[in-house]
Protein backbone atom coordinates (compact mmCIF):
# COMPACT_ATOMS: atom_id res chain seq x y z
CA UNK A 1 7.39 18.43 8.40
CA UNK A 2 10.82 17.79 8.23
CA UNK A 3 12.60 14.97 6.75
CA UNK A 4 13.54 13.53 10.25
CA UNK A 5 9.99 13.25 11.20
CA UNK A 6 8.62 11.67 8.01
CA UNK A 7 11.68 9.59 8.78
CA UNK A 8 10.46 8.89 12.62
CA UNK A 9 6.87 8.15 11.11
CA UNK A 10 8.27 5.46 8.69
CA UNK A 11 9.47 3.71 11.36
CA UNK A 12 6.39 4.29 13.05
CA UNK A 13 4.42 2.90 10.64
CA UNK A 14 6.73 0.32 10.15
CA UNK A 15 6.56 -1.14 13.99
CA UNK A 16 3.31 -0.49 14.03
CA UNK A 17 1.63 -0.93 11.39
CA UNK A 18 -2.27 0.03 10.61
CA UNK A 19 -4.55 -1.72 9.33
CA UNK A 20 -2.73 -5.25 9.31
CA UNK A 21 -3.81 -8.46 8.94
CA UNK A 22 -6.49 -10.47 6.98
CA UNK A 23 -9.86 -10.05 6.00
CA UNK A 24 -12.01 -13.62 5.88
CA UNK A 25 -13.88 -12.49 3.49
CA UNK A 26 -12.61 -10.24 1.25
CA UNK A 27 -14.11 -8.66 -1.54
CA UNK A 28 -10.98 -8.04 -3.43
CA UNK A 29 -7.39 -10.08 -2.51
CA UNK A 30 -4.33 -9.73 -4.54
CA UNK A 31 -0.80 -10.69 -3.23
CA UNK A 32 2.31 -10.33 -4.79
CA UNK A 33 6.36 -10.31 -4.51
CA UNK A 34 9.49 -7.82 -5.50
CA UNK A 35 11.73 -10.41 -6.63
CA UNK A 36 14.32 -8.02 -6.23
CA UNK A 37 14.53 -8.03 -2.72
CA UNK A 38 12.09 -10.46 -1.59
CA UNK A 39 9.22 -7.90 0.01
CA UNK A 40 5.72 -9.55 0.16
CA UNK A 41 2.47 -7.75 0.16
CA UNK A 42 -0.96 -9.30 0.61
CA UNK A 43 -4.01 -6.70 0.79
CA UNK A 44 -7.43 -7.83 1.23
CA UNK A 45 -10.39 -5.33 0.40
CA UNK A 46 -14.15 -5.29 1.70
CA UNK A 47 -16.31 -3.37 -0.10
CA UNK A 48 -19.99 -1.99 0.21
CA UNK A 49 -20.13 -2.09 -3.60
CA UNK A 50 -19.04 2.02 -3.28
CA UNK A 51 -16.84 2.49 -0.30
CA UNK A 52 -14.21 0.66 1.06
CA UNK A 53 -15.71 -0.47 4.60
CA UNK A 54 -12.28 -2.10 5.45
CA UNK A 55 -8.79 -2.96 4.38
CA UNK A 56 -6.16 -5.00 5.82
CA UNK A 57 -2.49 -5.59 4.85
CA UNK A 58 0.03 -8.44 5.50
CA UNK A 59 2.97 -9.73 4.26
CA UNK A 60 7.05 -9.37 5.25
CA UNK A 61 10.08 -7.08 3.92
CA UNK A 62 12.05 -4.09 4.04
CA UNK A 63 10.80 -0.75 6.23
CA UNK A 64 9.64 1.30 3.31
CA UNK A 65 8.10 -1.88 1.76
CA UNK A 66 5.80 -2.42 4.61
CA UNK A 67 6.01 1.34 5.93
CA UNK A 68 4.30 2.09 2.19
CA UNK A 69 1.43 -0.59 2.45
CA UNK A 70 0.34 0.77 6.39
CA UNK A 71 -0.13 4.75 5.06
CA UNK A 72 -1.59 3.52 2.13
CA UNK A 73 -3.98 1.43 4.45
CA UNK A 74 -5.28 4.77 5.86
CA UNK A 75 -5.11 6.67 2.97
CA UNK A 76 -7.91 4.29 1.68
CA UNK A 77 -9.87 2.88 4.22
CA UNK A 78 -13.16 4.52 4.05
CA UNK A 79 -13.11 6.03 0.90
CA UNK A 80 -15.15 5.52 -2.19
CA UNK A 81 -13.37 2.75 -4.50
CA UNK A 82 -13.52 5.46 -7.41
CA UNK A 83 -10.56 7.66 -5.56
CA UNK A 84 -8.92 4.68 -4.31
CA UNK A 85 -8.66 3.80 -8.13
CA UNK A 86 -7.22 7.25 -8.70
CA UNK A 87 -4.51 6.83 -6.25
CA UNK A 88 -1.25 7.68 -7.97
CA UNK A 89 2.60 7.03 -7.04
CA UNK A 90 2.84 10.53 -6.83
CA UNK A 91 0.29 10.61 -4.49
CA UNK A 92 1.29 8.11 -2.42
CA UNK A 93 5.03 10.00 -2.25
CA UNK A 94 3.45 12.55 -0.79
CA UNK A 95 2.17 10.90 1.97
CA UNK A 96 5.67 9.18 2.28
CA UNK A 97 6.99 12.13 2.45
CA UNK A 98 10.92 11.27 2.40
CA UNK A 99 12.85 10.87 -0.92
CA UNK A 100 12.43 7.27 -2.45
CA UNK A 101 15.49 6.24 -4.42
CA UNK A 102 14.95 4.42 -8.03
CA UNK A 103 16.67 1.44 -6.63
CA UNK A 104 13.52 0.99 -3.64
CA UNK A 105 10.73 2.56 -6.11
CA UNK A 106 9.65 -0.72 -6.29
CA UNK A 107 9.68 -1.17 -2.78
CA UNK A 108 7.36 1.53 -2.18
CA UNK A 109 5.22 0.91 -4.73
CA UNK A 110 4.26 -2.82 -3.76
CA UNK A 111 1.53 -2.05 -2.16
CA UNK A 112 -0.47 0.46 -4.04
CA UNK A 113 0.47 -2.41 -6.89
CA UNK A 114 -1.17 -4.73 -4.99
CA UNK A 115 -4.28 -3.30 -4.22
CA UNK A 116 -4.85 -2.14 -8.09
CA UNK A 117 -4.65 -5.68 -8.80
CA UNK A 118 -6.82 -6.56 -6.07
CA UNK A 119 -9.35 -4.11 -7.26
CA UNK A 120 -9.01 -4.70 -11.14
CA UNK A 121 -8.27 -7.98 -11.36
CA UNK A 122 -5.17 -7.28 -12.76
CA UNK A 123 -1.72 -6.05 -11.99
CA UNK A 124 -1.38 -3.15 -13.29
CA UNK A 125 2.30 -2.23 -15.00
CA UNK A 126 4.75 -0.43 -13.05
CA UNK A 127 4.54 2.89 -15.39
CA UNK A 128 0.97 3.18 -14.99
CA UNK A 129 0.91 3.39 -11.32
């Protein structure tokens, strides 16, 4: 694919994103910030102790910010928690598929922070995404 489509699907993803909203309840629920430019992510997780049966996503900000948390919806919906835990940045990158400057790293990243914390019950530092 070329950059101008994984471009196109950004946008896609961000007007239209998947998997977004609120679960009620949740298993696992973690929100957090970028207090660098004000993105908000909120992911809540339900679990059949294994699998993810369902994931939703909400929260406000820039188009990669929120772009980022809808692929990494799919990417995890259905699959056992022990590969959603194994979810990298790099991996996530790929799926992005454009190049993600240092300055909206962060940006992208919110997200996949997010649901770590979610899952462990802690945020996990932004090197050992």
């Amino acid at each position: 694919m070329t950059d101008s489509l994984y471009r196109e699907a950004i946008l896609d993803h961000f007007r239209n994103p998947r998997n977004r909203g609120t679960l009620e309840p949740a298993d696992f629920t973690y929100e957090d910030v970028n207090p660098l430019c004000g993105d908000e992510i909120r992911v809540d997780v339900r679990t059949d102790g294994e699998n993810v049966t369902d994931v939703r996503f909400s929260g406000r900000g820039c188009a990669i910010s929120q772009a980022a948390a809808s692929i990494l919806m799919e990417m995890v919906d259905g699959r056992p928690l022990d590969e959603v835990k194994a979810i990298s940045r790099e991996d996530l990158l790929e799926e992005l598929g454009v190049p993600i400057s240092p300055a909206r790293m962060k940006c992208a990243m919110l997200g996949l922070k997010v649901l770590k914390a979610g899952i462990y019950g802690v945020p996990p530092s932004d090197d050992s995404l």
